[in-house]
PDB file of N, CA and C in Angstrom:
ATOM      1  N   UNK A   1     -86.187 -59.988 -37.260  1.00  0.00           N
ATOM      2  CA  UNK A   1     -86.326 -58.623 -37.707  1.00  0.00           C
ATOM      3  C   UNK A   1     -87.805 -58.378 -37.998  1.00  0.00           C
ATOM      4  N   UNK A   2     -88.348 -56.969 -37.236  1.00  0.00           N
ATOM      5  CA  UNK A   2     -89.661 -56.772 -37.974  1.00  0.00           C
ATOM      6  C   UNK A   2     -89.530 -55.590 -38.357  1.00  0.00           C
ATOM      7  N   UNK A   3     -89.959 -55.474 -39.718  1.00  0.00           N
ATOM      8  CA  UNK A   3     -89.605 -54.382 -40.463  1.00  0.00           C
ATOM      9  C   UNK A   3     -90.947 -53.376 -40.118  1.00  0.00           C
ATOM     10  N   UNK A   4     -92.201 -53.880 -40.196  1.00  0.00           N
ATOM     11  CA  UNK A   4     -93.221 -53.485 -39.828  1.00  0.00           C
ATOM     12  C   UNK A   4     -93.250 -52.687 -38.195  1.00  0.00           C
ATOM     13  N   UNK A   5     -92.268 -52.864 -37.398  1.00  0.00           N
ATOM     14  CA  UNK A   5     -92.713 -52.151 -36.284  1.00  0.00           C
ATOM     15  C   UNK A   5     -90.805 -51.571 -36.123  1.00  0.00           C
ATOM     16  N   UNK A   6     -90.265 -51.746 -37.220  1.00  0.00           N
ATOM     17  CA  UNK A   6     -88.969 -51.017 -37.234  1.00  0.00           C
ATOM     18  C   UNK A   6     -87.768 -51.418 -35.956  1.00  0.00           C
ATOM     19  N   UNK A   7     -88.029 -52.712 -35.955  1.00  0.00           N
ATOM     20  CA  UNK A   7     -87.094 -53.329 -34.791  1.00  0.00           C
ATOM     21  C   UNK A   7     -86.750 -54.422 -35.235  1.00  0.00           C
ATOM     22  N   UNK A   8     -85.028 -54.508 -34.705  1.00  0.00           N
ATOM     23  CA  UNK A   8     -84.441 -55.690 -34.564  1.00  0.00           C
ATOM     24  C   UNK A   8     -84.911 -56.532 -33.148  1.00  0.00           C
ATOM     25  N   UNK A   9     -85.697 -57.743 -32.422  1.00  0.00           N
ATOM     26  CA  UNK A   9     -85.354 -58.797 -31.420  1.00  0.00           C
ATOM     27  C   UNK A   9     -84.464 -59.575 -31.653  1.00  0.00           C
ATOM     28  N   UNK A  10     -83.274 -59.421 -30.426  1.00  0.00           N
ATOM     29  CA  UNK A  10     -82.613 -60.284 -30.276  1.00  0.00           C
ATOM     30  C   UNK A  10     -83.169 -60.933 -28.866  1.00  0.00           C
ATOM     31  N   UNK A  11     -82.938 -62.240 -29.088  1.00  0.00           N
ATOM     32  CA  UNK A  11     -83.423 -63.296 -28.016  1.00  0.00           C
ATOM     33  C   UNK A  11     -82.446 -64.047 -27.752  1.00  0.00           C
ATOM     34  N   UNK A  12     -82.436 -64.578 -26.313  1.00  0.00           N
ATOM     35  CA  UNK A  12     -81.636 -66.333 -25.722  1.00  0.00           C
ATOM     36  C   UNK A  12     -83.040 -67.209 -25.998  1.00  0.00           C
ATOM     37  N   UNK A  13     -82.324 -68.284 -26.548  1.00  0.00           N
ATOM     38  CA  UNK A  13     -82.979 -69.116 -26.708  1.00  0.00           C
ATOM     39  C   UNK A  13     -82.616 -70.820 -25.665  1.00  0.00           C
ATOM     40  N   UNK A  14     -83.433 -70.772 -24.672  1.00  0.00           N
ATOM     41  CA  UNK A  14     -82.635 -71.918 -23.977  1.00  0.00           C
ATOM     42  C   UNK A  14     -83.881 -73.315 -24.495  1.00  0.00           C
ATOM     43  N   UNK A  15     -83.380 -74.525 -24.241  1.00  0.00           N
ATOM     44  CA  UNK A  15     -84.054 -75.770 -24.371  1.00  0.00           C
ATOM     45  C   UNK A  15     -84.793 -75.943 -25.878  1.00  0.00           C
ATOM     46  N   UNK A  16     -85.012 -77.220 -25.685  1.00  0.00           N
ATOM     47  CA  UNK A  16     -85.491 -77.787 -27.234  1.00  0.00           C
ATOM     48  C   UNK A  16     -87.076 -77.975 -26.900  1.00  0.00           C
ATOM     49  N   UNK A  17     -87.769 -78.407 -27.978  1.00  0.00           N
ATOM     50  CA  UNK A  17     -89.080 -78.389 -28.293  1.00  0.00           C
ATOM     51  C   UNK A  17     -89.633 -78.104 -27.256  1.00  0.00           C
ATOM     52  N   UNK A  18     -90.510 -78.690 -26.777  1.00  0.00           N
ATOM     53  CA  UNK A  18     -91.423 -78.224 -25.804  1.00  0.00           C
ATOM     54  C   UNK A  18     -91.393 -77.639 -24.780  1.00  0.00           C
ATOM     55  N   UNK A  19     -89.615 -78.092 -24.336  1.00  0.00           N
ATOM     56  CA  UNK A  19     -89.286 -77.410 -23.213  1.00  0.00           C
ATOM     57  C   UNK A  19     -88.879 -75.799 -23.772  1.00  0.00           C
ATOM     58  N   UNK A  20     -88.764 -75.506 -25.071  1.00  0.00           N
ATOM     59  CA  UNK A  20     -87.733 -74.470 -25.332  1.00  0.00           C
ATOM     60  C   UNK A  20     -88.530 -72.963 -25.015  1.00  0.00           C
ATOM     61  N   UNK A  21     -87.849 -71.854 -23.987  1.00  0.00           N
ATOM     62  CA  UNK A  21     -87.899 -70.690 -23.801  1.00  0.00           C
ATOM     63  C   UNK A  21     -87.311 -69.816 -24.490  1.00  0.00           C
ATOM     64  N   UNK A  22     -87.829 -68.436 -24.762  1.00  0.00           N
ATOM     65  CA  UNK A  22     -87.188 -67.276 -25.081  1.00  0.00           C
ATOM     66  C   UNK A  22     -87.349 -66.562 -23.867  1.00  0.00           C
ATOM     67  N   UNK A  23     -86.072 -65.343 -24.353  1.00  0.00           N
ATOM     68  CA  UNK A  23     -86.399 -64.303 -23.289  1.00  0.00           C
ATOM     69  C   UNK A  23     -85.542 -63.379 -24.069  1.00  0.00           C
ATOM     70  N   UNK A  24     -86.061 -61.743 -24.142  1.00  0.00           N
ATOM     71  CA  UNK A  24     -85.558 -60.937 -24.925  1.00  0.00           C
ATOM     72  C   UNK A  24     -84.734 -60.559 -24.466  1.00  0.00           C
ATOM     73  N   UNK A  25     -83.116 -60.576 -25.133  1.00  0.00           N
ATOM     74  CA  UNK A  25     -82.204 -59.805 -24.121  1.00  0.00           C
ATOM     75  C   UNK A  25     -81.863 -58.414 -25.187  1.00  0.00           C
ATOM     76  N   UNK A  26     -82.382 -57.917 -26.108  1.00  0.00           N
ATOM     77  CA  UNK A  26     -81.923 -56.942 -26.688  1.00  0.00           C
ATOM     78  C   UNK A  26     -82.827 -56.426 -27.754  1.00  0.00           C
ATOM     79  N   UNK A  27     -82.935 -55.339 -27.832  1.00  0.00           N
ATOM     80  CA  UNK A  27     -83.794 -54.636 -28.952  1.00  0.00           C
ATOM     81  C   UNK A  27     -82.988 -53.518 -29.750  1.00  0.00           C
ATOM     82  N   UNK A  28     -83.185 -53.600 -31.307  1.00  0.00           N
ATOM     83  CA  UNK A  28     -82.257 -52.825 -31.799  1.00  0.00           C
ATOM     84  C   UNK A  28     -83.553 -52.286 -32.930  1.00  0.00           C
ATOM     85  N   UNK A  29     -82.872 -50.837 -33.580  1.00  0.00           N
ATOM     86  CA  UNK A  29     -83.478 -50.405 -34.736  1.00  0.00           C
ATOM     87  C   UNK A  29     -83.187 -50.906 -35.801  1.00  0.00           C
ATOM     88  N   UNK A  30     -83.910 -50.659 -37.002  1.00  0.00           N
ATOM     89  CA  UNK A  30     -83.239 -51.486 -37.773  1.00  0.00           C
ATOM     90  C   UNK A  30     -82.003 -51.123 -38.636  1.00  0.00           C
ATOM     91  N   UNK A  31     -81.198 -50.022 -38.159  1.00  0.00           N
ATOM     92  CA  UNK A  31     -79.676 -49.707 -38.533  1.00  0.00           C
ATOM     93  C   UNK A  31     -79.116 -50.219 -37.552  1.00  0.00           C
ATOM     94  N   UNK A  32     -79.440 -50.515 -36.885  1.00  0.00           N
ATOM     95  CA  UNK A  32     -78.617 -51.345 -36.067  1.00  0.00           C
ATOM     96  C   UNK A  32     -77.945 -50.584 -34.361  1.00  0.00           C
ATOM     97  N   UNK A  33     -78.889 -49.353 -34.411  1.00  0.00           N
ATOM     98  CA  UNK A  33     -78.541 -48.958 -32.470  1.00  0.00           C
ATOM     99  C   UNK A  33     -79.413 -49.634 -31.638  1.00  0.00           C
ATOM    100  N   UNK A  34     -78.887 -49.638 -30.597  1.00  0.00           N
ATOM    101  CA  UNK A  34     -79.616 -50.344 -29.845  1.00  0.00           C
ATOM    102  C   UNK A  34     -80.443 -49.376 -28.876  1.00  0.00           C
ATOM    103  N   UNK A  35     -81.894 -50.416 -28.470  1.00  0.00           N
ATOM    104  CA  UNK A  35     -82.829 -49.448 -27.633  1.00  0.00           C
ATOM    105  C   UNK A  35     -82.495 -49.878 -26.475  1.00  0.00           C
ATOM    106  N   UNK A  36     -81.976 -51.022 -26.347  1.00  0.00           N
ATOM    107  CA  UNK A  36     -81.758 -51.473 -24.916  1.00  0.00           C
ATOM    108  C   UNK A  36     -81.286 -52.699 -24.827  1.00  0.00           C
ATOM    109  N   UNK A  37     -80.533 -52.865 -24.319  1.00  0.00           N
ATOM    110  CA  UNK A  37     -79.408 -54.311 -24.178  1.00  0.00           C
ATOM    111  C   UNK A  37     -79.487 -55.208 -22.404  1.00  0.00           C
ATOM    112  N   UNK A  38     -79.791 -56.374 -22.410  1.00  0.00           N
ATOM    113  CA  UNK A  38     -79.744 -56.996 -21.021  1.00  0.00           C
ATOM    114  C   UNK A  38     -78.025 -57.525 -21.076  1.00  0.00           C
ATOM    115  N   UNK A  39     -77.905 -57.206 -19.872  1.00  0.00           N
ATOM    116  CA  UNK A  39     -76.373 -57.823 -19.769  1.00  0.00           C
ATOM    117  C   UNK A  39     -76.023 -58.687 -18.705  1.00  0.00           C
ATOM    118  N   UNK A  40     -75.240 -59.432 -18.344  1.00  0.00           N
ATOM    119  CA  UNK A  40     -74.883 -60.439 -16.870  1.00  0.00           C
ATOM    120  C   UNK A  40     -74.246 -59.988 -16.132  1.00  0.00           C
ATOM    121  N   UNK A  41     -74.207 -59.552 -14.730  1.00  0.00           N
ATOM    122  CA  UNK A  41     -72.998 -58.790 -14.150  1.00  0.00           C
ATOM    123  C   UNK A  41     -72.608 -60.022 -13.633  1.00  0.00           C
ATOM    124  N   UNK A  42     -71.161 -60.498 -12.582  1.00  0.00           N
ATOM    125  CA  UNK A  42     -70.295 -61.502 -12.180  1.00  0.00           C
ATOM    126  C   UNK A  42     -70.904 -62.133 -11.809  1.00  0.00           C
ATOM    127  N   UNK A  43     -71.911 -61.585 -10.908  1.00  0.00           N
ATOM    128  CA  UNK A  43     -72.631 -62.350 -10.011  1.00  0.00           C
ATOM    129  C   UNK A  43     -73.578 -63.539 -10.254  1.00  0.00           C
ATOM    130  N   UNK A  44     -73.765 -62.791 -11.561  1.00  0.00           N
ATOM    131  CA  UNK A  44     -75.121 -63.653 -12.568  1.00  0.00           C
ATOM    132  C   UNK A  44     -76.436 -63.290 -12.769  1.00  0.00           C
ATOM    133  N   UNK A  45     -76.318 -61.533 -11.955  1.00  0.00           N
ATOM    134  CA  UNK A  45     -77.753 -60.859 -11.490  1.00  0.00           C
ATOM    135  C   UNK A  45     -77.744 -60.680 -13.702  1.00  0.00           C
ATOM    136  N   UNK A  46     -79.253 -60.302 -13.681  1.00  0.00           N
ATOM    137  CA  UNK A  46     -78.937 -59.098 -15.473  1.00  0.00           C
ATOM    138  C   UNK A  46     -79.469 -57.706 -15.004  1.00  0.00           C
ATOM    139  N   UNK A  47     -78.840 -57.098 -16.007  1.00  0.00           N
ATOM    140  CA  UNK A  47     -79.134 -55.742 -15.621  1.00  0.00           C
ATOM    141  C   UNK A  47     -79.333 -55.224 -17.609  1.00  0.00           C
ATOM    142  N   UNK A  48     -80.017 -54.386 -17.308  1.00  0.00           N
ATOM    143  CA  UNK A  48     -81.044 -53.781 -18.544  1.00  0.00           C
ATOM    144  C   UNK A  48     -79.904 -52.202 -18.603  1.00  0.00           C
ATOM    145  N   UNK A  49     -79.587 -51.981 -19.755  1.00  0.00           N
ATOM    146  CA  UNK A  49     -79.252 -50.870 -20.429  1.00  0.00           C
ATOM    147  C   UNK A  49     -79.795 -50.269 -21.080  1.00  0.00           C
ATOM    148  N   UNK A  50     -79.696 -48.635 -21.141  1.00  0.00           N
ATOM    149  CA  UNK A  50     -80.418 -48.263 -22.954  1.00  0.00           C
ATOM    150  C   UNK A  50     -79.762 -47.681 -23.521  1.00  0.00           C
ATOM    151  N   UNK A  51     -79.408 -47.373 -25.050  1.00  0.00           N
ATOM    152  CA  UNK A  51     -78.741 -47.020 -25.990  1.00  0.00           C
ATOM    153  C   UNK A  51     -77.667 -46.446 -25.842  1.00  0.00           C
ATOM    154  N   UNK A  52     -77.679 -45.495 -24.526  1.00  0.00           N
ATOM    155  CA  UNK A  52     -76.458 -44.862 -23.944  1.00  0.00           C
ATOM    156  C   UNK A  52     -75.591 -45.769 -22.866  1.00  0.00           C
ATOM    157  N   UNK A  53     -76.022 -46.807 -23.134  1.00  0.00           N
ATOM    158  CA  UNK A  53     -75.473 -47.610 -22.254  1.00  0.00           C
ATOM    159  C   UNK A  53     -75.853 -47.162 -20.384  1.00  0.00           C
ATOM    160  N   UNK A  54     -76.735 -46.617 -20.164  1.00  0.00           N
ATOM    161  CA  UNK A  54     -76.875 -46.198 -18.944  1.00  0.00           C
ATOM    162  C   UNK A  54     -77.721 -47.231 -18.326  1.00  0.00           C
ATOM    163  N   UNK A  55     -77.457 -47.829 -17.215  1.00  0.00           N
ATOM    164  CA  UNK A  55     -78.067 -48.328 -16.207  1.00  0.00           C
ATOM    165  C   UNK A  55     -80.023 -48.315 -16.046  1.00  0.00           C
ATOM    166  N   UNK A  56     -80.525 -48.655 -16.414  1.00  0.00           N
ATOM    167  CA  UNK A  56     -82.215 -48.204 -16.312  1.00  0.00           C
ATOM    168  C   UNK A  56     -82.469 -49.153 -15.111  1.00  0.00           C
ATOM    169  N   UNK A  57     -82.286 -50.733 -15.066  1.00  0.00           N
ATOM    170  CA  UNK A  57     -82.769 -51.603 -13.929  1.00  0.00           C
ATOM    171  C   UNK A  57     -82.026 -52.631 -13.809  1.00  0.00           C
ATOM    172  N   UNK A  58     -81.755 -53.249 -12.594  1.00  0.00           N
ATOM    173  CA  UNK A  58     -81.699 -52.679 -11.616  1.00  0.00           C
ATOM    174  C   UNK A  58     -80.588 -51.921 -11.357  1.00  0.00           C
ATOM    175  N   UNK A  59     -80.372 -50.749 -10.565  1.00  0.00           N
ATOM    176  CA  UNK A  59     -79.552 -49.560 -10.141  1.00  0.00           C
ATOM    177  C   UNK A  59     -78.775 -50.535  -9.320  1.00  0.00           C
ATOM    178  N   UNK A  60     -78.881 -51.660  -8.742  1.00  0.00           N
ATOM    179  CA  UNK A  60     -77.872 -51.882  -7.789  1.00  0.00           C
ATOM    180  C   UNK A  60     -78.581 -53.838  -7.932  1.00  0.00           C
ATOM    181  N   UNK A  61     -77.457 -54.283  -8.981  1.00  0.00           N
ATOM    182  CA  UNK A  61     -77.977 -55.775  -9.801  1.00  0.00           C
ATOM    183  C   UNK A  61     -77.472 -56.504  -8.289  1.00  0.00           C
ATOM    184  N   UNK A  62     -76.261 -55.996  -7.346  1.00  0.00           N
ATOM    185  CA  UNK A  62     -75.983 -57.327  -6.355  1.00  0.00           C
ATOM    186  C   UNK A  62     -77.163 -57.825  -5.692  1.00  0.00           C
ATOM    187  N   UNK A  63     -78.344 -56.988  -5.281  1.00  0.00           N
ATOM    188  CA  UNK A  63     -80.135 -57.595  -4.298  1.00  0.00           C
ATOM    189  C   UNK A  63     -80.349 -58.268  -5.644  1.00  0.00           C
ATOM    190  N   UNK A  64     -80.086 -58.729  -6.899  1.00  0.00           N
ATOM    191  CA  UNK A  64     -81.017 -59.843  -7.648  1.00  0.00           C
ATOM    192  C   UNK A  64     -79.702 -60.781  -7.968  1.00  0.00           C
ATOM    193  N   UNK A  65     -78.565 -60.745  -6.998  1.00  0.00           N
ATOM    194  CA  UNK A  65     -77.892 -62.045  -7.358  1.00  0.00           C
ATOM    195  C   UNK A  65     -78.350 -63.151  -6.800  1.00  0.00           C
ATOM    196  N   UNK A  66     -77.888 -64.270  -7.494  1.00  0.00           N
ATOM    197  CA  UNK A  66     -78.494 -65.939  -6.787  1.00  0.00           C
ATOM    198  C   UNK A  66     -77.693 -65.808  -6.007  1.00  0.00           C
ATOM    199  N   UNK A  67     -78.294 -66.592  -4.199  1.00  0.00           N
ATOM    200  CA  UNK A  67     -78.115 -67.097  -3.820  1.00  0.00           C
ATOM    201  C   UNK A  67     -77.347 -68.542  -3.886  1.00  0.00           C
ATOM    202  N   UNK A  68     -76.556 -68.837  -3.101  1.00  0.00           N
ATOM    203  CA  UNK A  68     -76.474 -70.214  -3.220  1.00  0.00           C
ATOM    204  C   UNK A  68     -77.384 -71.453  -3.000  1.00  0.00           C
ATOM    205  N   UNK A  69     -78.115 -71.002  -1.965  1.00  0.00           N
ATOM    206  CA  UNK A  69     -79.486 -71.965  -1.297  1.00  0.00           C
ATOM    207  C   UNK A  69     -80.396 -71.869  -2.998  1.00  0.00           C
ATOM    208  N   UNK A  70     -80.460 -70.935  -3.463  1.00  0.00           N
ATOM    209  CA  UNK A  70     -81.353 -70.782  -4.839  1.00  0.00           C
ATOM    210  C   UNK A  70     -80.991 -71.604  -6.027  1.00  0.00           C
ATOM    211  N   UNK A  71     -79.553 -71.436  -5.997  1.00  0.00           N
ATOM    212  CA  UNK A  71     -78.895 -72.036  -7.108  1.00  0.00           C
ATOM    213  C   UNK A  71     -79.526 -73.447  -7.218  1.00  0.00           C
ATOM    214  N   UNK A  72     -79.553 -73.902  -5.644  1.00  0.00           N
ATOM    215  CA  UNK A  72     -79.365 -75.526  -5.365  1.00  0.00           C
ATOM    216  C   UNK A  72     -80.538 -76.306  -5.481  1.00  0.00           C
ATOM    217  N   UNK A  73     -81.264 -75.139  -5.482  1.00  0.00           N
ATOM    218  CA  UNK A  73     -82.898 -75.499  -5.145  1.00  0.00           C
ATOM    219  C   UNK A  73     -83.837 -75.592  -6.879  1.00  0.00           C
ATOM    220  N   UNK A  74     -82.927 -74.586  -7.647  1.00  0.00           N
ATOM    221  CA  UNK A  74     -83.233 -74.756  -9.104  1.00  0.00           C
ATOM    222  C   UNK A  74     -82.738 -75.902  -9.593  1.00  0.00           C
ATOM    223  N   UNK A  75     -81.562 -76.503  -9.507  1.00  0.00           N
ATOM    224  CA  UNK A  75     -81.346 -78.183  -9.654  1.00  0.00           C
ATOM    225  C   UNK A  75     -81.860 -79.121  -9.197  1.00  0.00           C
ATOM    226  N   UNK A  76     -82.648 -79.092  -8.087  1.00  0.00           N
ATOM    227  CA  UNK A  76     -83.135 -80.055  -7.137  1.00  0.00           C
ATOM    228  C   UNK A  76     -84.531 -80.037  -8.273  1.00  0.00           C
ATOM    229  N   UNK A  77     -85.138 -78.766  -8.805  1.00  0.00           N
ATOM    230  CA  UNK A  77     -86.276 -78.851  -9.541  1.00  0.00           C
ATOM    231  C   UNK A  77     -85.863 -79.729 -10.671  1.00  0.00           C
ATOM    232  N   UNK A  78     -84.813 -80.001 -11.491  1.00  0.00           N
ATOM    233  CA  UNK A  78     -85.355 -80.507 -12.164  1.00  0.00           C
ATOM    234  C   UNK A  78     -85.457 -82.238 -12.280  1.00  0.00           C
ATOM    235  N   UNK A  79     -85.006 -82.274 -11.225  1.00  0.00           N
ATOM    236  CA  UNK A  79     -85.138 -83.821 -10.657  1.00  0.00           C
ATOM    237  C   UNK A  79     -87.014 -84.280  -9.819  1.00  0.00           C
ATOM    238  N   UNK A  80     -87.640 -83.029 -10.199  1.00  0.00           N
ATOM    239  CA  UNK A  80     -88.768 -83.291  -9.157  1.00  0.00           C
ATOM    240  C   UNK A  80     -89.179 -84.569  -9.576  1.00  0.00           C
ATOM    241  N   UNK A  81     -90.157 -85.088  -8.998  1.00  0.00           N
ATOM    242  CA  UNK A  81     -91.212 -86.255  -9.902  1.00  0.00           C
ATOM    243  C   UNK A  81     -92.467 -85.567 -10.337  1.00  0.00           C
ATOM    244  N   UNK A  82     -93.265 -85.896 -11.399  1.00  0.00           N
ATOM    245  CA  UNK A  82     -94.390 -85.053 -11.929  1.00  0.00           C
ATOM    246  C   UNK A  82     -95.139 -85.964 -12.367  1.00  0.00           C
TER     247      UNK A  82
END
């Protein structure tokens, strides 16, 4: 919560220490509406909402679903050697 700029961040938080990422999936006021919500469609694309729940990006989430060749290729990373 920052009270100072009048917003709730909500975040995913994936991995531990050094490896660990954020990524904002939601912003709220601080009563609690929301300015904009990320959501998962089936596919696994996200798609961005705002308060009215309306669609802002992407208009059409199936062009940012994974691939399967993608899927396979993000596992293969984390086996790289470094």
């Amino acid at each position: 919560m920052d009270e100072t700029r009048g917003a709730i961040f909500g975040y995913a938080v994936e991995g531990m220490g050094d490896d660990q990422s954020r990524s904002l999936k939601a912003l709220y006021r601080l009563d609690g509406t929301p300015s904009f919500q990320v959501s998962q469609v089936d596919c696994g694309a996200e798609q961005v909402h705002d308060s009215h729940d309306q669609v802002l990006w992407p208009a059409n989430p199936q062009d940012y679903c994974p691939q399967p060749d993608e899927v396979e290729d993000q596992g293969e990373g984390d086996n790289a050697q470094g």
